[in-house]
N, C-alpha and C. Protein backbone atom coordinates (compact mmCIF):
# COMPACT_ATOMS: atom_id res chain seq x y z
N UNK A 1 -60.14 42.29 -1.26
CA UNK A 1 -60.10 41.40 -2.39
C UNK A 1 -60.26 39.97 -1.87
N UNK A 2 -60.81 39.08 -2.85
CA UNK A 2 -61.26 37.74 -2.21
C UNK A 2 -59.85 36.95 -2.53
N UNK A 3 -59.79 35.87 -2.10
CA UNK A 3 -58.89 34.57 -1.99
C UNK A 3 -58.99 33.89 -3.24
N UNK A 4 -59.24 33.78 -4.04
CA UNK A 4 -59.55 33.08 -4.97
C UNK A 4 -60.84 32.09 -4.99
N UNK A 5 -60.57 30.65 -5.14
CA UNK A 5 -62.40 30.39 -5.67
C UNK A 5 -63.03 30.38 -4.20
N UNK A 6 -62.61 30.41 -2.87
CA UNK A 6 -63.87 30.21 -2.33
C UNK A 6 -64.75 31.67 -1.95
N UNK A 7 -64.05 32.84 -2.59
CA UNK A 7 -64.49 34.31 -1.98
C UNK A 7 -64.75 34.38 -0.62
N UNK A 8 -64.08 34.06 0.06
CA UNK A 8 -63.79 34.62 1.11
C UNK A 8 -62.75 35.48 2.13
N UNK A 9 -62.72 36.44 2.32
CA UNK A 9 -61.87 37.52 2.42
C UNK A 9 -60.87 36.98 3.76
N UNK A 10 -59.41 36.94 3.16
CA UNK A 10 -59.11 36.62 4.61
C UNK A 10 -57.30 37.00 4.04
N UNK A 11 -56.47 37.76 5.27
CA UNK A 11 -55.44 38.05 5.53
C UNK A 11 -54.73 37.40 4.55
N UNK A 12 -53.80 38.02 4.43
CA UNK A 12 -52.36 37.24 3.37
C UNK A 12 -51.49 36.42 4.59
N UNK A 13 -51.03 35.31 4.21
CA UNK A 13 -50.31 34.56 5.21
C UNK A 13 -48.77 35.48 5.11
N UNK A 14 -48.36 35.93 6.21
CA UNK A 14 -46.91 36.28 5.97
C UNK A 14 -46.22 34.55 6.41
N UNK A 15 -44.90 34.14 5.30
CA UNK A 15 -44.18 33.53 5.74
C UNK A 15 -42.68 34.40 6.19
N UNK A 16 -42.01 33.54 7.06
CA UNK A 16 -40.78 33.99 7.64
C UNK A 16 -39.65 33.54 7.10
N UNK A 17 -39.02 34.45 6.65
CA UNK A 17 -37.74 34.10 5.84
C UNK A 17 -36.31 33.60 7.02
N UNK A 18 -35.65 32.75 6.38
CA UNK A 18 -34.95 31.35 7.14
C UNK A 18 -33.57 32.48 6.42
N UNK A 19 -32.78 32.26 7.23
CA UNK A 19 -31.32 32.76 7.65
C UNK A 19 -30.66 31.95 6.76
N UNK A 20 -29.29 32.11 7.00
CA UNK A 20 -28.14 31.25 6.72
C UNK A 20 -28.09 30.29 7.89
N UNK A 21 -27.94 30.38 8.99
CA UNK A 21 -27.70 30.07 10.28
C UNK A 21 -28.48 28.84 10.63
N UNK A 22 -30.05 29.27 9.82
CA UNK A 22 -31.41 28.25 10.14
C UNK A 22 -31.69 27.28 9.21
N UNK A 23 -31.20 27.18 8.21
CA UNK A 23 -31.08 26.51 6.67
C UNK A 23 -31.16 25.38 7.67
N UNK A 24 -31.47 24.25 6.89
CA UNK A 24 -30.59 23.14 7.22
C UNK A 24 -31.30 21.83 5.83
N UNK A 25 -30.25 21.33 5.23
CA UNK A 25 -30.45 21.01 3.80
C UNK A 25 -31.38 19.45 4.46
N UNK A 26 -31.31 18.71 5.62
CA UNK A 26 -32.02 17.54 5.67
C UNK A 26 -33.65 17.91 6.41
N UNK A 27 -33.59 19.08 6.79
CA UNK A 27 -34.96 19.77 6.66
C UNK A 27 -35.96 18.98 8.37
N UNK A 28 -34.96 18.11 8.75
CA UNK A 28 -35.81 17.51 10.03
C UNK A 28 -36.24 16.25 9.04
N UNK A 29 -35.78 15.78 8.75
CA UNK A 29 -36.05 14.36 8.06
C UNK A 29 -34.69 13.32 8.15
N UNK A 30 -35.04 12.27 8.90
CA UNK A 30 -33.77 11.75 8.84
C UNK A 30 -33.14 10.84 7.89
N UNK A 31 -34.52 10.53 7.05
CA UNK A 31 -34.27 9.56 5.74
C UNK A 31 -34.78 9.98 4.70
N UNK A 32 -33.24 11.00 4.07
CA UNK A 32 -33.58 11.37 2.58
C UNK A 32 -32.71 10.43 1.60
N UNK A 33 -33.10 10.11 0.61
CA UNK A 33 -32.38 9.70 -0.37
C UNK A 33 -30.88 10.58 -0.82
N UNK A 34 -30.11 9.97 -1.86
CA UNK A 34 -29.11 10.75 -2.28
C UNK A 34 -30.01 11.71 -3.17
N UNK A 35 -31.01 11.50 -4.11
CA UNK A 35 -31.15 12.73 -5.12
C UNK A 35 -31.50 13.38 -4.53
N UNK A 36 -32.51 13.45 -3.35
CA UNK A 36 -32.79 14.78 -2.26
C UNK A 36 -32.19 15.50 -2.14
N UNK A 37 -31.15 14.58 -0.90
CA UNK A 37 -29.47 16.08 -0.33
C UNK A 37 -29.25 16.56 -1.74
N UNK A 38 -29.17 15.67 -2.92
CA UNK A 38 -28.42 16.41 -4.01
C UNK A 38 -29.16 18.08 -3.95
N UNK A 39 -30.35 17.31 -4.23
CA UNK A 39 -31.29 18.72 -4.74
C UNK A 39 -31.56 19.65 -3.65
N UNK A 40 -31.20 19.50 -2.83
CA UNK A 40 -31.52 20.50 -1.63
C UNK A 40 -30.08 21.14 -1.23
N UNK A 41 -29.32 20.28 -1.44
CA UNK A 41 -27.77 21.12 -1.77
C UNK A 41 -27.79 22.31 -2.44
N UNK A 42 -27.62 22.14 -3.98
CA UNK A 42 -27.80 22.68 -5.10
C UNK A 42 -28.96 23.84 -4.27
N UNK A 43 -30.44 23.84 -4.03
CA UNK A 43 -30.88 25.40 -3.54
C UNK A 43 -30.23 25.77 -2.84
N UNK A 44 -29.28 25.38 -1.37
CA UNK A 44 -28.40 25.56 -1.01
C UNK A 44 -27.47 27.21 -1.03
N UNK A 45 -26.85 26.16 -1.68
CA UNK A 45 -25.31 26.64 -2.66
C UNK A 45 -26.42 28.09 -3.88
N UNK A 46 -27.21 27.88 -4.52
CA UNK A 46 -27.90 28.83 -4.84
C UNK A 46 -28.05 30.01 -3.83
N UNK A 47 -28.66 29.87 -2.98
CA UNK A 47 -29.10 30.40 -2.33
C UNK A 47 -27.96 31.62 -1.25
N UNK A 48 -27.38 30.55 -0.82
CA UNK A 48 -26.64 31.30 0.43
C UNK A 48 -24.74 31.10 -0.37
N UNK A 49 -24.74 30.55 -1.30
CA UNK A 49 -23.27 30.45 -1.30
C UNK A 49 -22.94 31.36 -2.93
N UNK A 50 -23.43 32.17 -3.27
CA UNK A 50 -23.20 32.97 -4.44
C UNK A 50 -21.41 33.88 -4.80
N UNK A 51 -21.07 33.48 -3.59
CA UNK A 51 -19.72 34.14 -4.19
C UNK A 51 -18.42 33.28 -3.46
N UNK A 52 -19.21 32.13 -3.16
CA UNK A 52 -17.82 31.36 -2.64
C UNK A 52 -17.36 30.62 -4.10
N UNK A 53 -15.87 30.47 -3.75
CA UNK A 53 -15.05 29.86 -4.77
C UNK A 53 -15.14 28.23 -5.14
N UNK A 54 -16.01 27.85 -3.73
CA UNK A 54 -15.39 26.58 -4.04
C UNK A 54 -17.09 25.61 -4.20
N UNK A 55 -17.92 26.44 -4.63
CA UNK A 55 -19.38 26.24 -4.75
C UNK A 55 -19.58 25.14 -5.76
N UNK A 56 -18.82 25.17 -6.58
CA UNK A 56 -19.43 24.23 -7.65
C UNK A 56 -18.45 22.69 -7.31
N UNK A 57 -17.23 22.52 -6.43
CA UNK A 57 -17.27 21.38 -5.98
C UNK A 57 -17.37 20.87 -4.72
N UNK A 58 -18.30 21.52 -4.17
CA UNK A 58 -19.16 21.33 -2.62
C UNK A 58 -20.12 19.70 -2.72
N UNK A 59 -19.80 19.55 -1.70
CA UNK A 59 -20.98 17.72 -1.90
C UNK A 59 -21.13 18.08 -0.22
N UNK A 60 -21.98 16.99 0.47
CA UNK A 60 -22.82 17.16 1.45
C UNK A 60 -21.79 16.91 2.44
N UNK A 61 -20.52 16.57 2.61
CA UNK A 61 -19.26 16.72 3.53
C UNK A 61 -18.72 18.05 3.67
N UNK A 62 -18.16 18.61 2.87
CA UNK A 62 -17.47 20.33 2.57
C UNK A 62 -19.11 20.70 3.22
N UNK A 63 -20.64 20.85 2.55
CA UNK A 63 -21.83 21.58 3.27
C UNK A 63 -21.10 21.65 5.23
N UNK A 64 -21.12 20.21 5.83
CA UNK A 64 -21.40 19.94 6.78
C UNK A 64 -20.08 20.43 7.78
N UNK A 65 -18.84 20.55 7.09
CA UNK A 65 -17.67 21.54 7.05
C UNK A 65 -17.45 22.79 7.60
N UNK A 66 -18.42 23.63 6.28
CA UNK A 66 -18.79 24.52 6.43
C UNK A 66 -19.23 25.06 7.20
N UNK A 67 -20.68 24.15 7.80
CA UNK A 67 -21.59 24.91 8.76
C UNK A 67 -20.95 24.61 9.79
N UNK A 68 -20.11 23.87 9.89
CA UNK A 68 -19.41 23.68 11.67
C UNK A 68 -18.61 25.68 11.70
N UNK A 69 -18.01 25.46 10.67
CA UNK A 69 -16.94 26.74 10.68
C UNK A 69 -17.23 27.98 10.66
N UNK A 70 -18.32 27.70 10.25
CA UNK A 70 -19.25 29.31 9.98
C UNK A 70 -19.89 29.26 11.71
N UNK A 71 -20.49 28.22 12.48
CA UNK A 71 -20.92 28.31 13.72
C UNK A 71 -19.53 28.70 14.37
N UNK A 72 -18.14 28.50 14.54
CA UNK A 72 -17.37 28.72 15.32
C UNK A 72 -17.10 30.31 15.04
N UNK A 73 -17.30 30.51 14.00
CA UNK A 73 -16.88 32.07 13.89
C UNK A 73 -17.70 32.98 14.66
């Protein structure tokens, strides 16, 4: 099957799915704004934090908390 408009036949890209471990909400950028972290929190907490209790009053301190505590374990 072709690629769409240029018809040319070529492999499906596999991407590699990112851990808990490999996340990291500033992404290798060292200057994000606040609505960024916000919004990259929030997939976050979507994402990897679905049954913690304390998810909905997490801000980018408790995140950074976290990932220390989860690495010591």
């Amino acid at each position: 099957m072709t690629c769409g408009g240029c018809s040319k036949r070529r492999a499906a890209q596999v991407t590699k799915r990112q851990s808990k471990e490999d996340y990291n909400i500033m992404g290798g950028y060292a200057n994000l704004n606040d609505r960024q972290i916000k919004a990259r929190l929030e997939v976050y907490k979507r994402k990897y934090c679905k049954e913690c209790l304390k998810r909905y009053d997490c801000d980018y301190k408790n995140y950074l908390e976290c990932r220390k505590s989860a690495k010591i374990k």
